[in-house]
Every structure is written in C-alpha cells, then in structure tokens.
Protein backbone atom coordinates (compact mmCIF):
# COMPACT_ATOMS: atom_id res chain seq x y z
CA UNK A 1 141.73 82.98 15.17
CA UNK A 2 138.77 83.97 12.78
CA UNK A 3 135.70 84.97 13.90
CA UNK A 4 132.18 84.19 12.70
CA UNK A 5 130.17 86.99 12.79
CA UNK A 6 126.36 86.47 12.00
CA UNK A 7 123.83 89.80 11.46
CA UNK A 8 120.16 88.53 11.04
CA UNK A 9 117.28 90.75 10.18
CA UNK A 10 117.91 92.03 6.75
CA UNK A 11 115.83 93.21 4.62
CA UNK A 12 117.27 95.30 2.14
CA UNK A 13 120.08 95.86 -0.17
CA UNK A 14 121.39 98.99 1.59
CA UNK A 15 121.26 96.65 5.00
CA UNK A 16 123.20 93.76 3.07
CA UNK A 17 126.08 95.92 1.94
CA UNK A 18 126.51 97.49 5.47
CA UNK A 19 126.63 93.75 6.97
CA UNK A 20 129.41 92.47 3.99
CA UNK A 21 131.47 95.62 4.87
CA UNK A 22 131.64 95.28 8.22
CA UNK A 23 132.82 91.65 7.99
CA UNK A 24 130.16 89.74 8.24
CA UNK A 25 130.50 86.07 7.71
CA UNK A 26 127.03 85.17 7.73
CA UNK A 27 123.85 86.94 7.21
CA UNK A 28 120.50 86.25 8.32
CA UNK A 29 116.83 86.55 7.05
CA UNK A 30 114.24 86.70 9.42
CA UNK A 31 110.81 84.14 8.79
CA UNK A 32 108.59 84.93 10.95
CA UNK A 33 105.39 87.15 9.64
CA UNK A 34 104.86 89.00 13.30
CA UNK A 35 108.81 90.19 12.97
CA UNK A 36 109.18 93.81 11.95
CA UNK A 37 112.00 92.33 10.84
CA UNK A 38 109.95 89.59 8.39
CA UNK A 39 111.47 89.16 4.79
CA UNK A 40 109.10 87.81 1.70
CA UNK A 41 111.07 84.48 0.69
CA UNK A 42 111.60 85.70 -2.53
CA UNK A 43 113.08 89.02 -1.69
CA UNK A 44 115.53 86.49 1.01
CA UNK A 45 116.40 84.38 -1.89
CA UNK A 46 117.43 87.71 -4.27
CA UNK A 47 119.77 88.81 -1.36
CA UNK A 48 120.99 85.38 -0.47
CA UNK A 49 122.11 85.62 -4.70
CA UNK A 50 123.62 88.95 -4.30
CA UNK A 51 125.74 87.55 -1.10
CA UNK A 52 126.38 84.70 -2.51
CA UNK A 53 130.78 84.40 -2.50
CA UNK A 54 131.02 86.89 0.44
CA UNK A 55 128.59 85.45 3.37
CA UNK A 56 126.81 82.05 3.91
CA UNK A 57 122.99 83.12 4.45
CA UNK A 58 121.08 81.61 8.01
CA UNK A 59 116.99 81.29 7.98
CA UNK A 60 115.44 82.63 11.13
CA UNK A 61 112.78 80.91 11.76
CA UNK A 62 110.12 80.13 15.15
CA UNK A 63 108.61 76.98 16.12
CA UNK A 64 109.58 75.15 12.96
C-alpha cells in the first residue's frame, strides 16, 4: 500500500528538495500573510514548476 505523504510550509528551494527526497507525494505552500510560514504567490508558483513530475502541490489557505 502507498502512502501519501503531504509537507506544507515551503518556502524555498533548499526546503523543496529535502521534501522530494524524502518521498514526498505532495507539497504544500502556505497563504496566509500572518504565517511565518507565508509564501509570495509567485515564488509558490516557481516551486510548484520546479516540482512539477515529482509531487502534486496543495494551497494552504484560512477562511477562504
């Protein structure tokens, strides 16, 4: 049985390669400006390109 593993929070392209080689199926960016956590869309959208083939990419968002 295969697992779906999800890590949320990224923000960079050091954090995206540690999430794609531990096996993560998806990968989350976070939406919400009062997160420490919070990702420009833009900068989500490059990193959603570069995992684009290896993960499916979730928005995190609040209240929307």
């Amino acid at each position: 049985m295969a697992l779906d593993i999800k890590i949320c929070g990224l923000k960079t392209d050091k954090a995206l390669a540690a999430a794609l080689a531990g096996g993560a199926s998806h990968v989350g960016f976070i939406f919400f400006a009062k997160s420490p956590r919070y990702v420009e869309p833009a900068e989500a959208g490059r990193l959603r390109e570069a995992a684009t083939g290896k993960a499916r990419a979730v928005a995190v968002t609040v209240d929307a």
